[in-house]
Protein backbone atom coordinates (compact mmCIF):
# COMPACT_ATOMS: atom_id res chain seq x y z
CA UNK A 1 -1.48 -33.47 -14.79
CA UNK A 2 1.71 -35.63 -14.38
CA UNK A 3 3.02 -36.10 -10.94
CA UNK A 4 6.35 -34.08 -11.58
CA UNK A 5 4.01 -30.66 -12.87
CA UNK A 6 1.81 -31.39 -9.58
CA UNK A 7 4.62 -30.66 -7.70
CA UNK A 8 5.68 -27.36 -9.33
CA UNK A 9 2.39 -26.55 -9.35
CA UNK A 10 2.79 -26.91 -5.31
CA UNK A 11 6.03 -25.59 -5.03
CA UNK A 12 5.02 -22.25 -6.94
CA UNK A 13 1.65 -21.88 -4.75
CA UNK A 14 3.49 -22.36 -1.52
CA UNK A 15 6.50 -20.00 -2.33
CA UNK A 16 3.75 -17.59 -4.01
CA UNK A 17 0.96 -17.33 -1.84
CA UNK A 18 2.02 -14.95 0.87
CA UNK A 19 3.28 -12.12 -1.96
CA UNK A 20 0.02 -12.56 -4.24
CA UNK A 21 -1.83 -12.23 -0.71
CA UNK A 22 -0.86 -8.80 0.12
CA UNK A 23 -1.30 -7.86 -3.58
CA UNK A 24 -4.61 -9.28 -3.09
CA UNK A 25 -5.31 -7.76 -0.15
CA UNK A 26 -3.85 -4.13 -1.36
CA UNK A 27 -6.28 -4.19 -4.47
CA UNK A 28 -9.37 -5.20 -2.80
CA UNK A 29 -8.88 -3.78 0.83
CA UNK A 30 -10.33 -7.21 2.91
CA UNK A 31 -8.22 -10.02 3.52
CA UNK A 32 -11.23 -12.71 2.90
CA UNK A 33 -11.81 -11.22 -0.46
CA UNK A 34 -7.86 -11.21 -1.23
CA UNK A 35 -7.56 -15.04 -0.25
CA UNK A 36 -10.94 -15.54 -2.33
CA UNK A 37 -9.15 -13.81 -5.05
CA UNK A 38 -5.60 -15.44 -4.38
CA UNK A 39 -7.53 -18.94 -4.60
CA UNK A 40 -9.20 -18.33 -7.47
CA UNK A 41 -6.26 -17.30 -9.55
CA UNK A 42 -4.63 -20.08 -8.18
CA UNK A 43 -7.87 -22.34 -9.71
CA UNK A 44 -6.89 -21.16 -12.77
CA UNK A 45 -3.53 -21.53 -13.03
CA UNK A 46 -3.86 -25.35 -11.96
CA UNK A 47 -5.86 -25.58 -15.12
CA UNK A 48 -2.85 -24.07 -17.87
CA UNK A 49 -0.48 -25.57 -15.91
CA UNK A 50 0.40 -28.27 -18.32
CA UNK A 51 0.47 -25.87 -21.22
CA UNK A 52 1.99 -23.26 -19.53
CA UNK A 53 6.09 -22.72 -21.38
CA UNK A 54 7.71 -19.69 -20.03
CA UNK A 55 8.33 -20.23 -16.74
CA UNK A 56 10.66 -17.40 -16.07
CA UNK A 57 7.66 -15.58 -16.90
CA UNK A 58 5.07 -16.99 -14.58
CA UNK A 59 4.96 -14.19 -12.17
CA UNK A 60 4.19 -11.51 -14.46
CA UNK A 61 1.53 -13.91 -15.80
CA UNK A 62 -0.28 -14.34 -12.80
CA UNK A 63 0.01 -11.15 -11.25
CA UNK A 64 -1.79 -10.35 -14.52
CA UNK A 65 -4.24 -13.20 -13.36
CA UNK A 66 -4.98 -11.51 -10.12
CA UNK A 67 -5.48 -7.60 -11.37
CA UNK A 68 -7.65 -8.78 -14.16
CA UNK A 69 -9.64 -11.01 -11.48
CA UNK A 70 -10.14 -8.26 -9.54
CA UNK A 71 -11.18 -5.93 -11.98
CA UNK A 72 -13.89 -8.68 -13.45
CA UNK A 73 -15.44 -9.35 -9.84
CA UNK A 74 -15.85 -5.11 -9.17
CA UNK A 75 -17.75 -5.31 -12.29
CA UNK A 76 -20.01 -7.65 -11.20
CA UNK A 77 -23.14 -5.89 -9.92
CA UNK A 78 -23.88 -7.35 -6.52
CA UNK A 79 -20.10 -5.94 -5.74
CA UNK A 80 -20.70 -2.23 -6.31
CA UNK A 81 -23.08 -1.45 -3.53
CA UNK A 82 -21.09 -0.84 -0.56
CA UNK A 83 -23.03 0.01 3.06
CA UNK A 84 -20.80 2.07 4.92
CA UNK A 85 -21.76 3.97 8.00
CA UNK A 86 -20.19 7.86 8.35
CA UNK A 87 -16.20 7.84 8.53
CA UNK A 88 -15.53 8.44 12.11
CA UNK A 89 -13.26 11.02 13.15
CA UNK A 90 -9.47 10.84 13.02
CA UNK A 91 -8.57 10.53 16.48
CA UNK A 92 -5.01 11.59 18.28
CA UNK A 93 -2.71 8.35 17.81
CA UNK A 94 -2.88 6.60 21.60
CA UNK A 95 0.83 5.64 20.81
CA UNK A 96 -0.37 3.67 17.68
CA UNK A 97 0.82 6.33 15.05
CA UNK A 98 2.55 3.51 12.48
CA UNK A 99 -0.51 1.35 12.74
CA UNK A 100 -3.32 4.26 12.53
CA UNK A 101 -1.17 5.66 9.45
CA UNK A 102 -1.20 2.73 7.84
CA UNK A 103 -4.54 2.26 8.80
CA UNK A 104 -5.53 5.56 7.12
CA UNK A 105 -3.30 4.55 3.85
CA UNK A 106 -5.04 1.49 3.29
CA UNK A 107 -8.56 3.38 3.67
CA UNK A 108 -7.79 6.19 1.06
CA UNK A 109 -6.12 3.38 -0.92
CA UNK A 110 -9.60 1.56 -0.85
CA UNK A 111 -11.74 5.28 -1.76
CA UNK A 112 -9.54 5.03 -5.14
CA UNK A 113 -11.71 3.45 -7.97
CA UNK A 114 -10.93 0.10 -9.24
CA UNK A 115 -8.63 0.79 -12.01
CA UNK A 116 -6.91 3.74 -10.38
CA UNK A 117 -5.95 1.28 -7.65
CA UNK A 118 -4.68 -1.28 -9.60
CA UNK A 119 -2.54 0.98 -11.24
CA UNK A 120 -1.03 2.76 -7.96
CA UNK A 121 -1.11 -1.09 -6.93
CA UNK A 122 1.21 -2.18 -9.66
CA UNK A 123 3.52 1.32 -10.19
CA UNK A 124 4.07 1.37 -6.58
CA UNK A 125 4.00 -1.94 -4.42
CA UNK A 126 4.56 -3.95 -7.05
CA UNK A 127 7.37 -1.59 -8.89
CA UNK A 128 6.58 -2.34 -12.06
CA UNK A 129 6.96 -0.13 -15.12
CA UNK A 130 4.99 2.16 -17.29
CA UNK A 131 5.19 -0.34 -19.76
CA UNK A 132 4.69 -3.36 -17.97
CA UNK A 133 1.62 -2.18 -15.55
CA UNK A 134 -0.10 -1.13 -19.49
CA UNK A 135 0.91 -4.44 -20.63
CA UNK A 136 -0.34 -6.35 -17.63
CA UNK A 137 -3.90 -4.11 -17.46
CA UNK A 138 -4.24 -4.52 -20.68
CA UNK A 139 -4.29 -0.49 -21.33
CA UNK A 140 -1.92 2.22 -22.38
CA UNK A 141 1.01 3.83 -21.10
CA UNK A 142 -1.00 7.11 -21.15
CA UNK A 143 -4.08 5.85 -19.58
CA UNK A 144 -1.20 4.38 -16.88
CA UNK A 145 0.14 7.34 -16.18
CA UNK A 146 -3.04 9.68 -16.11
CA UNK A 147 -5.23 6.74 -13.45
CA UNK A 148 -1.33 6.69 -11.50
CA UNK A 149 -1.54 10.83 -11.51
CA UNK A 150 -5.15 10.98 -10.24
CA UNK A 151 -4.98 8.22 -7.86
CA UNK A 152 -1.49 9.77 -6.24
CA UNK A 153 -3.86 12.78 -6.13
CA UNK A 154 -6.68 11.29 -4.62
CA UNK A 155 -4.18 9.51 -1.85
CA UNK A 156 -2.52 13.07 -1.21
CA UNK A 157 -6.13 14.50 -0.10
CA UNK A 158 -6.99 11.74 1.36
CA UNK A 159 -3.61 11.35 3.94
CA UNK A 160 -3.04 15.21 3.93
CA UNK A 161 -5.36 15.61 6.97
CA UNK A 162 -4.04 13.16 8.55
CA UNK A 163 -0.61 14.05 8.02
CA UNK A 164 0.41 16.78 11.54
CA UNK A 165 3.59 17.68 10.00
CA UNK A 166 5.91 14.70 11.07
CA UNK A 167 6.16 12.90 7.87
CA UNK A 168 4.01 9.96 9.33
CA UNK A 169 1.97 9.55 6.66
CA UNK A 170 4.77 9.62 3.86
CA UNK A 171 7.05 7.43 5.85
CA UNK A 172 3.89 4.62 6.32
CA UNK A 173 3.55 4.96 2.58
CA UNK A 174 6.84 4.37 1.96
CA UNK A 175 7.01 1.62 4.49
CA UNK A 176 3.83 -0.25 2.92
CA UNK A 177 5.46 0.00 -0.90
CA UNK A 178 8.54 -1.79 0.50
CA UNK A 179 6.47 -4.49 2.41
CA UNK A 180 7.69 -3.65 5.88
CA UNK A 181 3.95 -2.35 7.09
């Protein structure tokens, strides 16, 4: 690679990292897995670099990168056992209510199965379209909007428990889509 695409090639990773990080991190639900992820992606881009054209582009492509990364490595079978001990109890917030809401948003978001999450993933934090989430998943704008309407359901029963009336819940959702959680 010549010197002058090196240092896009730096440029994009440092101006890109933090953003593909908490899309990392909101698909797979562990930030050492997201930055494995994030890295890994970022492995292969290094190699297209050269060949790579549409720059304007180059988000879309490796946001596409990332989702299909994750969705090969939860196909790998060593990934799908998960030990988990018994949920414990949803406790009264000890003045903690924005963190234990979020807290509770991110573990429902991390019940949803694989594709269902990187479709509410993509529709929601990400903001991207019917069109472009089925473009970027490599699926249709039907099977988009059926995995978005089950895993909005699956989120509702998961927060509505949790949710005492005030709105909490909603407003953390909100607040995580918009990147201020």
């Amino acid at each position: 690679m010549k010197a002058e695409q090196e240092s896009e090639f730096t440029e994009y990773v440092t101006g890109r990292s933090v953003s593909l990080g908490r899309t990392a991190h909101l698909l797979c639900g562990d930030w050492h897995k997201a930055e494995d992820l994030v890295q890994s992606v970022f492995i292969r881009l290094y190699a297209v670099w050269p060949r790579l054209r549409d720059r304007d582009a180059l988000d879309a492509y490796v946001r596409k990168m990332l989702v299909r990364a994750y969705l090969n490595e939860r196909r790998r079978p060593w990934r799908r056992e998960q030990p988990t001990e018994e949920t414990p109890e949803v406790h009264a917030s000890g003045g903690f209510g924005g963190v234990e809401s979020r807290m509770v948003l991110l573990g429902a978001l991390a019940e949803l199965p694989p594709r269902q999450r990187a479709v509410i993933v993509l529709r929601y934090w990400e903001d991207y379209s019917l069109d472009d989430a089925a473009t970027a998943l490599g699926i249709s704008v039907g099977t988009v909007k059926s995995q978005a309407a089950r895993g909005l359901a699956s989120l509702r029963g998961h927060l509505s428990p949790a949710d005492d009336g005030s709105g909490e819940a909603e407003s953390t959702a909100h607040e995580v889509r918009q990147g201020q959680g």
